[in-house]
N, C-alpha and C. Protein backbone atom coordinates (compact mmCIF):
# COMPACT_ATOMS: atom_id res chain seq x y z
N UNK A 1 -41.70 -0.91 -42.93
CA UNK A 1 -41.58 -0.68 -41.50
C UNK A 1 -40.48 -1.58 -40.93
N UNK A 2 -39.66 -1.32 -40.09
CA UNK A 2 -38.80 -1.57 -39.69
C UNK A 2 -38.86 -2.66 -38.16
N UNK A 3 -38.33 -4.25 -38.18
CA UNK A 3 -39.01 -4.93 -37.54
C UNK A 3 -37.96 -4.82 -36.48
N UNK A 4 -38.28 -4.89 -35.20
CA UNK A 4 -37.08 -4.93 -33.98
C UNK A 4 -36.36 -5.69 -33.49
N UNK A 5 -36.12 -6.78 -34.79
CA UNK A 5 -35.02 -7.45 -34.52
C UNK A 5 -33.75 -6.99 -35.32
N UNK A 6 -34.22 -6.46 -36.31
CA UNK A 6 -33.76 -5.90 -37.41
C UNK A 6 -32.72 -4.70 -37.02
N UNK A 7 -33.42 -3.80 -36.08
CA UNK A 7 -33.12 -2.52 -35.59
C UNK A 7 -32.12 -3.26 -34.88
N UNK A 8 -32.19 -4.13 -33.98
CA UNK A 8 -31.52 -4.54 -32.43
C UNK A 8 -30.03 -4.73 -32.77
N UNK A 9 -30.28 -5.45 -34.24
CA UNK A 9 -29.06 -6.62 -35.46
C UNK A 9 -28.43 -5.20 -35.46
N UNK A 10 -29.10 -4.49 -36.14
CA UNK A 10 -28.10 -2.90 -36.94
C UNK A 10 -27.54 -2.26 -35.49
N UNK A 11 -28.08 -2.03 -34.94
CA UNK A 11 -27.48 -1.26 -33.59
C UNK A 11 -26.37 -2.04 -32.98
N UNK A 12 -26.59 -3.31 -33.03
CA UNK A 12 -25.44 -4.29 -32.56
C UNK A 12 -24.16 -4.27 -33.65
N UNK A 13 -24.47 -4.12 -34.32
CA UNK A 13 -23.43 -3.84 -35.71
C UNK A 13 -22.72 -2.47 -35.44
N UNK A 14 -23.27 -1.52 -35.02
CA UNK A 14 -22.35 0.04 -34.95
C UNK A 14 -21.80 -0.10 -33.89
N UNK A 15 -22.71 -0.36 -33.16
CA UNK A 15 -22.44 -0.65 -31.17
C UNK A 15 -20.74 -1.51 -31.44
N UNK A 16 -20.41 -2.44 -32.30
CA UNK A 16 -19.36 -3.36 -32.59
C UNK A 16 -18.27 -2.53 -33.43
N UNK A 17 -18.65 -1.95 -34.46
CA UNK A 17 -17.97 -1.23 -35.39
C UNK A 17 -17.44 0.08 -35.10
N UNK A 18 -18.07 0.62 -33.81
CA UNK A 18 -17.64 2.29 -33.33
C UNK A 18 -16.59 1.57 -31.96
N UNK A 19 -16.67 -0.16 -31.68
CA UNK A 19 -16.03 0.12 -30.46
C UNK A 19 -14.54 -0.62 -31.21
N UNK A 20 -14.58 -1.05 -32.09
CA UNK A 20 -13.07 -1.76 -32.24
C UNK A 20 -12.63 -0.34 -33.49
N UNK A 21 -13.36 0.86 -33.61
CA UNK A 21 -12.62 2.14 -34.47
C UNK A 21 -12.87 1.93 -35.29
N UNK A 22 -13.78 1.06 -35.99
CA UNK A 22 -13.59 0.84 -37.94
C UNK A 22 -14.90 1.71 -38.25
N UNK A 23 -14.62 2.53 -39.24
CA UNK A 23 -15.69 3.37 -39.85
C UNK A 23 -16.46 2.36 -41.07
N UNK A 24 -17.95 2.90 -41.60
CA UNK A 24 -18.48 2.17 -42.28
C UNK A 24 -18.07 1.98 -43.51
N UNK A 25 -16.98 2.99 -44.15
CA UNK A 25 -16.20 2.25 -45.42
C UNK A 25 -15.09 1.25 -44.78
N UNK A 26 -14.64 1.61 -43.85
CA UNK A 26 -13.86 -0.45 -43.91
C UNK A 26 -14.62 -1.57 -43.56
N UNK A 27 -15.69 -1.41 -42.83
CA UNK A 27 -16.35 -2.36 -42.94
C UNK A 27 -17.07 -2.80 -43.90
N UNK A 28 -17.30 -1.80 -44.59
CA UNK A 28 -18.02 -2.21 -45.97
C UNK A 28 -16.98 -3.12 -46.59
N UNK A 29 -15.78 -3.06 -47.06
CA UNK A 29 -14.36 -3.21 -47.76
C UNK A 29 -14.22 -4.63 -47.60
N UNK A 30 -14.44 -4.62 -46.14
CA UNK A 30 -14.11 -5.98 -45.52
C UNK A 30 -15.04 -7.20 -46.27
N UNK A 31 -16.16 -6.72 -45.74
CA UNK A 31 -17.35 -7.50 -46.22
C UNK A 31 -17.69 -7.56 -47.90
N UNK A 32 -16.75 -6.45 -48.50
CA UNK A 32 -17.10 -6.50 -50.27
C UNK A 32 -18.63 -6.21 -50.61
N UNK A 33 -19.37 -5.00 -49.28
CA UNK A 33 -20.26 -4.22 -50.13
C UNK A 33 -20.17 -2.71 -49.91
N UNK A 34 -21.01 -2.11 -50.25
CA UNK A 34 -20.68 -0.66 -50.14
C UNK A 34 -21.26 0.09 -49.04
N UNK A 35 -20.41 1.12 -48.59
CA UNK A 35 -20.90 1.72 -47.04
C UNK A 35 -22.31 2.12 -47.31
N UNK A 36 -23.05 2.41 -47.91
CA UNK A 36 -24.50 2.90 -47.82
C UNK A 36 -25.08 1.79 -47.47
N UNK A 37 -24.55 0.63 -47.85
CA UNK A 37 -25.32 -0.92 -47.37
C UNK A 37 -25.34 -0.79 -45.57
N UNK A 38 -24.17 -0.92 -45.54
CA UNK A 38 -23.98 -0.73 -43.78
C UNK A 38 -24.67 -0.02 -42.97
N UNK A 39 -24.95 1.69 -43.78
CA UNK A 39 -25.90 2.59 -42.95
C UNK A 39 -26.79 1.75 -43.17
N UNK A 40 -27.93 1.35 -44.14
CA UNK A 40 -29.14 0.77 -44.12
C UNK A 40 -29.19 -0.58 -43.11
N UNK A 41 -28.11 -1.52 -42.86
CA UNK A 41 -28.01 -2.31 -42.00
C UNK A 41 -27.87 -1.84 -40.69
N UNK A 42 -27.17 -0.68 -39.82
CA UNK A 42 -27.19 -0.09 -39.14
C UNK A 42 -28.50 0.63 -38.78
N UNK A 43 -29.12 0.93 -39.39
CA UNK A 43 -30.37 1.75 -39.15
C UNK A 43 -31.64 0.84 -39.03
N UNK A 44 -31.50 -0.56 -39.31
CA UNK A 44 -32.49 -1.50 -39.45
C UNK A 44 -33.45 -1.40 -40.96
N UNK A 45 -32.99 -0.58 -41.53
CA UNK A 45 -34.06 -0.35 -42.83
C UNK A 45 -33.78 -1.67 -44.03
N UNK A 46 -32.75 -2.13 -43.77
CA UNK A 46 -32.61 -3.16 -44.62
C UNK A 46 -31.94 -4.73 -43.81
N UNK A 47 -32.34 -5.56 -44.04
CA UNK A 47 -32.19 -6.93 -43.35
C UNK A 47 -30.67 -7.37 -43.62
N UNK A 48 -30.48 -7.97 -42.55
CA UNK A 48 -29.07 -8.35 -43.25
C UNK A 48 -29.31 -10.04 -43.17
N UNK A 49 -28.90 -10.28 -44.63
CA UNK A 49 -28.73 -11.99 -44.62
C UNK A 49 -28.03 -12.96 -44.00
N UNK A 50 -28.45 -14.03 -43.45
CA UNK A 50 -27.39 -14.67 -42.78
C UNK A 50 -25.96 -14.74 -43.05
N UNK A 51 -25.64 -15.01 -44.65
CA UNK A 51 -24.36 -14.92 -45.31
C UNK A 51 -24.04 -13.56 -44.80
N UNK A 52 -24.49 -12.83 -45.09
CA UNK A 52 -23.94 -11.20 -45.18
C UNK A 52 -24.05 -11.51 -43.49
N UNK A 53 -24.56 -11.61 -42.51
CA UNK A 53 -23.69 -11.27 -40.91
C UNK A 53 -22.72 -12.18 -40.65
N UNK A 54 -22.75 -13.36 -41.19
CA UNK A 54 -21.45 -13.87 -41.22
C UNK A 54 -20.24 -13.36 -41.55
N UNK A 55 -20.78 -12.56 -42.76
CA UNK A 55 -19.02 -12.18 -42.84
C UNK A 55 -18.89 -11.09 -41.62
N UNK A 56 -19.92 -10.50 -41.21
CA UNK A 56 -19.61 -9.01 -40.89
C UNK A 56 -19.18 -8.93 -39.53
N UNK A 57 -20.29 -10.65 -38.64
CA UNK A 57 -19.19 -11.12 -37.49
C UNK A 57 -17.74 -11.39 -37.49
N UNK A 58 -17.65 -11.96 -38.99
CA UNK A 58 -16.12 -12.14 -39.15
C UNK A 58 -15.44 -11.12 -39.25
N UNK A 59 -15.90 -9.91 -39.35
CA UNK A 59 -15.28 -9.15 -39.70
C UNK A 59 -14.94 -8.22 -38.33
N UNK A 60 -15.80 -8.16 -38.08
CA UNK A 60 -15.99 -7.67 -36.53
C UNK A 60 -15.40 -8.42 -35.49
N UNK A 61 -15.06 -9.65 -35.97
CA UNK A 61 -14.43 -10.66 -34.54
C UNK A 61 -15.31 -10.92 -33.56
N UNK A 62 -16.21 -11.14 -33.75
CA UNK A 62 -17.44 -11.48 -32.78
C UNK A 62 -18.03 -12.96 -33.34
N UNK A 63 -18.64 -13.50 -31.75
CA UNK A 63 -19.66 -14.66 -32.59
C UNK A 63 -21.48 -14.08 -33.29
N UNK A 64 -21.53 -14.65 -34.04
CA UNK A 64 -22.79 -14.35 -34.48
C UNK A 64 -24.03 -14.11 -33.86
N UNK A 65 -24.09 -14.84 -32.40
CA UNK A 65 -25.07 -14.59 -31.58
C UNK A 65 -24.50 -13.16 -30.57
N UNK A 66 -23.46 -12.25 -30.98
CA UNK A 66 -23.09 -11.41 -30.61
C UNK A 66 -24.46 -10.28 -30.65
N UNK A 67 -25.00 -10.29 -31.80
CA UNK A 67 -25.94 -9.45 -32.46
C UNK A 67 -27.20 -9.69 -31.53
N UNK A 68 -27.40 -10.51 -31.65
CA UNK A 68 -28.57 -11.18 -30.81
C UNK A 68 -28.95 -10.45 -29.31
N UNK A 69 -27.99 -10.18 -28.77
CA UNK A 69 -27.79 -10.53 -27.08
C UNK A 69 -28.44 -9.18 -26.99
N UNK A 70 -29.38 -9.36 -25.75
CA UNK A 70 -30.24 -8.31 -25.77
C UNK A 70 -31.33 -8.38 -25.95
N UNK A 71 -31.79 -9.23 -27.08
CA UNK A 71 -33.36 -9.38 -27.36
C UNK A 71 -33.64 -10.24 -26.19
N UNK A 72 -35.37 -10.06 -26.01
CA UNK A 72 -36.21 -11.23 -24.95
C UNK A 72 -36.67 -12.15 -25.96
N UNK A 73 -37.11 -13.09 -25.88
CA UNK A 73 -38.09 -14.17 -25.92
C UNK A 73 -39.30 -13.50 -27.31
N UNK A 74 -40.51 -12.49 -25.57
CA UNK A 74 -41.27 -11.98 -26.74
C UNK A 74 -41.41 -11.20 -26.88
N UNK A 75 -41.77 -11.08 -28.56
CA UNK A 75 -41.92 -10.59 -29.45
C UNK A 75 -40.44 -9.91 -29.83
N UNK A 76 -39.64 -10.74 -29.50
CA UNK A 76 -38.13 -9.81 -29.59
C UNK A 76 -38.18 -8.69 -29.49
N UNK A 77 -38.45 -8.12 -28.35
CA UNK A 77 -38.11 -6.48 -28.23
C UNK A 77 -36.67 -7.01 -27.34
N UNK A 78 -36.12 -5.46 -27.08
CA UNK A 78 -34.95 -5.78 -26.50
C UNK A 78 -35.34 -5.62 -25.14
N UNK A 79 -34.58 -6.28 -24.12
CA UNK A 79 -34.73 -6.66 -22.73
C UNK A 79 -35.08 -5.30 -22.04
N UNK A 80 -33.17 -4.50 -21.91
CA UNK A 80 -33.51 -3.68 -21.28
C UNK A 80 -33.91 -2.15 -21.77
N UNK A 81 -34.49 -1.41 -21.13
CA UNK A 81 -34.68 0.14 -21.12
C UNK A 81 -34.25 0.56 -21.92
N UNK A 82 -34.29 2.00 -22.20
CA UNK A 82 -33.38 2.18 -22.82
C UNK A 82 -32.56 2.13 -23.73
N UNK A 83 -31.52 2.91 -24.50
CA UNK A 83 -31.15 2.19 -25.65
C UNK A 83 -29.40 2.62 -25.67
N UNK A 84 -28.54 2.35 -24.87
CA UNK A 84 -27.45 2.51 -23.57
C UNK A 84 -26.38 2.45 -25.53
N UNK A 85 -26.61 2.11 -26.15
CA UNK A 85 -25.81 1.83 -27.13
C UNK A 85 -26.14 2.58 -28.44
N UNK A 86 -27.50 3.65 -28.18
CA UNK A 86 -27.14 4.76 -29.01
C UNK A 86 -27.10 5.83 -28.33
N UNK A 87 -26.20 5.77 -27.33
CA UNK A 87 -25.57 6.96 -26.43
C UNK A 87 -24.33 7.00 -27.00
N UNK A 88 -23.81 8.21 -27.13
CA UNK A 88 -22.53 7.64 -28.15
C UNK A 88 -21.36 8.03 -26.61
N UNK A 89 -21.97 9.20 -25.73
CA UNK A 89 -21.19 8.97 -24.41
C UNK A 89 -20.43 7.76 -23.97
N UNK A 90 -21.55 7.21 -23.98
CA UNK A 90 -21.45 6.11 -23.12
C UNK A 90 -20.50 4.55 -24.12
N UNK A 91 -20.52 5.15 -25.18
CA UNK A 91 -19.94 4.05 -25.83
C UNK A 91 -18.36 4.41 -26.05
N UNK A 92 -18.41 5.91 -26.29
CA UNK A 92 -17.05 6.55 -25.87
C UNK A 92 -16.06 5.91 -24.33
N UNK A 93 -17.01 5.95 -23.60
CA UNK A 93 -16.76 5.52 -22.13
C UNK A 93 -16.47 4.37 -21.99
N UNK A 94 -16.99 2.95 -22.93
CA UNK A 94 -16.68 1.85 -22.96
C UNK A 94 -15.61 1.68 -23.43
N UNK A 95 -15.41 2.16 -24.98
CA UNK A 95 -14.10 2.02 -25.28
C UNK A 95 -12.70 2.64 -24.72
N UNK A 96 -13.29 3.78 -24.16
CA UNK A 96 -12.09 3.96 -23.38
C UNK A 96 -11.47 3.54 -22.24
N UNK A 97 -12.76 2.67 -21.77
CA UNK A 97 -12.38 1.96 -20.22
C UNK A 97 -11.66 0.46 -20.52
N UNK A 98 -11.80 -0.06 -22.20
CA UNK A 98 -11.34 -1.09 -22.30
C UNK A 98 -9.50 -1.01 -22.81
N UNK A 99 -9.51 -0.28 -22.90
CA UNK A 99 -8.08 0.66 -23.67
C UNK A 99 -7.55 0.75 -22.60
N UNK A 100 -7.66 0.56 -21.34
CA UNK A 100 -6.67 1.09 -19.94
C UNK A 100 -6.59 -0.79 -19.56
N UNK A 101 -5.29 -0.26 -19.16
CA UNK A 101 -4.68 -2.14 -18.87
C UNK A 101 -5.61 -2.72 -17.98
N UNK A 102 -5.73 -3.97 -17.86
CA UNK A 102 -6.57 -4.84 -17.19
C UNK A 102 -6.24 -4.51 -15.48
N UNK A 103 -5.21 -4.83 -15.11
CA UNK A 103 -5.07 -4.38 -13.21
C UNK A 103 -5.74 -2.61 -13.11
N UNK A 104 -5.14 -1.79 -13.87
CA UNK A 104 -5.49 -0.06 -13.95
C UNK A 104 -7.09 -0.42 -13.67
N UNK A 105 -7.75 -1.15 -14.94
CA UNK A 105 -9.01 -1.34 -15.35
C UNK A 105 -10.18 -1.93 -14.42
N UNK A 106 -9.74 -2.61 -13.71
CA UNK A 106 -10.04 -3.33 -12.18
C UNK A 106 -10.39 -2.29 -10.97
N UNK A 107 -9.79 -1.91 -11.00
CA UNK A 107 -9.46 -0.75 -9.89
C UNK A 107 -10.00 0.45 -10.38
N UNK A 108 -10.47 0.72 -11.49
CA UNK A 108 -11.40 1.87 -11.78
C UNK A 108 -12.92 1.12 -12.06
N UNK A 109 -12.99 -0.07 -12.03
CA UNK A 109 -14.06 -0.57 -12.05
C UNK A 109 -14.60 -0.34 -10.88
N UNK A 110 -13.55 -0.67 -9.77
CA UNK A 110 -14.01 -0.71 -8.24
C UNK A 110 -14.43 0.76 -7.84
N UNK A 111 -13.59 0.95 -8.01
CA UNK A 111 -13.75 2.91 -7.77
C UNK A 111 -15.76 3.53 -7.67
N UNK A 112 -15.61 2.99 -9.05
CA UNK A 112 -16.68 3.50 -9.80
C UNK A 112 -18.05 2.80 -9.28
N UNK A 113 -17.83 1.45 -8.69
CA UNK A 113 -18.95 1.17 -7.98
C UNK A 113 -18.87 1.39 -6.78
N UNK A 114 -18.09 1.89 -5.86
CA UNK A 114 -17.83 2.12 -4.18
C UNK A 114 -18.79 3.40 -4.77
N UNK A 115 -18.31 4.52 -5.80
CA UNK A 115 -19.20 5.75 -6.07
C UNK A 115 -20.75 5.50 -6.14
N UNK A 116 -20.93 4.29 -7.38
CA UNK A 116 -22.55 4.34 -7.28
C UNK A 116 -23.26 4.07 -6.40
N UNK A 117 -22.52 3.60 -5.92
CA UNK A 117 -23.61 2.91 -4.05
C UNK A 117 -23.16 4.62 -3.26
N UNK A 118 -22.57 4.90 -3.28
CA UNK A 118 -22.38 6.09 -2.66
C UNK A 118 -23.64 7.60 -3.14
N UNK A 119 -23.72 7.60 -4.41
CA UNK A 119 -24.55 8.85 -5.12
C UNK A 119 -26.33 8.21 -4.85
């Protein structure tokens, strides 16, 4: 059975790996194991070792408590609702909002909240 920190770790891992474009054979490559490892780390079915997220933060360019962020206190479930990061919409939407220059990026930030207070 699959424990929910486990799940939170793997989801934080694709959530990372679908937004900087690397598919699960380069990340596998990177890290020197094989992409079926990654799905099982991704899916929470298999644990990933401290060594093994080390590299995979390294690999990913993230800090290690990258993975983390999200869980509560207790019983480590994750904080919020929802699960905003296996929407693949919405992760589409992230990466593409980070891909538009920083001043552009500002100004569609603003946009977009004058709208939500508006709807």
């Amino acid at each position: 059975m699959k424990h929910p920190v486990d799940a939170h770790v793997g989801k934080r891992i694709r959530h990372r790996r679908w937004m900087v474009g690397m598919t699960q054979q380069q990340l596998a490559d990177r890290v020197g194991i094989k992409f079926q490892q990654i799905q099982k780390y991704e899916t929470g079915m298999n644990r990933v070792s401290a060594s093994r997220l080390w590299d995979i933060a390294d690999a990913l360019e993230v800090p290690i408590s990258f993975f983390f962020e999200g869980l509560g206190a207790a019983h480590s479930q994750p904080v919020v609702e929802g699960d905003i990061l296996a929407d693949k919409e919405a992760l589409e939407l992230i990466r593409s909002y980070y891909a538009i220059p920083e001043q552009q990026r500002r100004r569609l930030f603003d946009l977009a909240r004058v709208l939500s207070e508006a709807a």
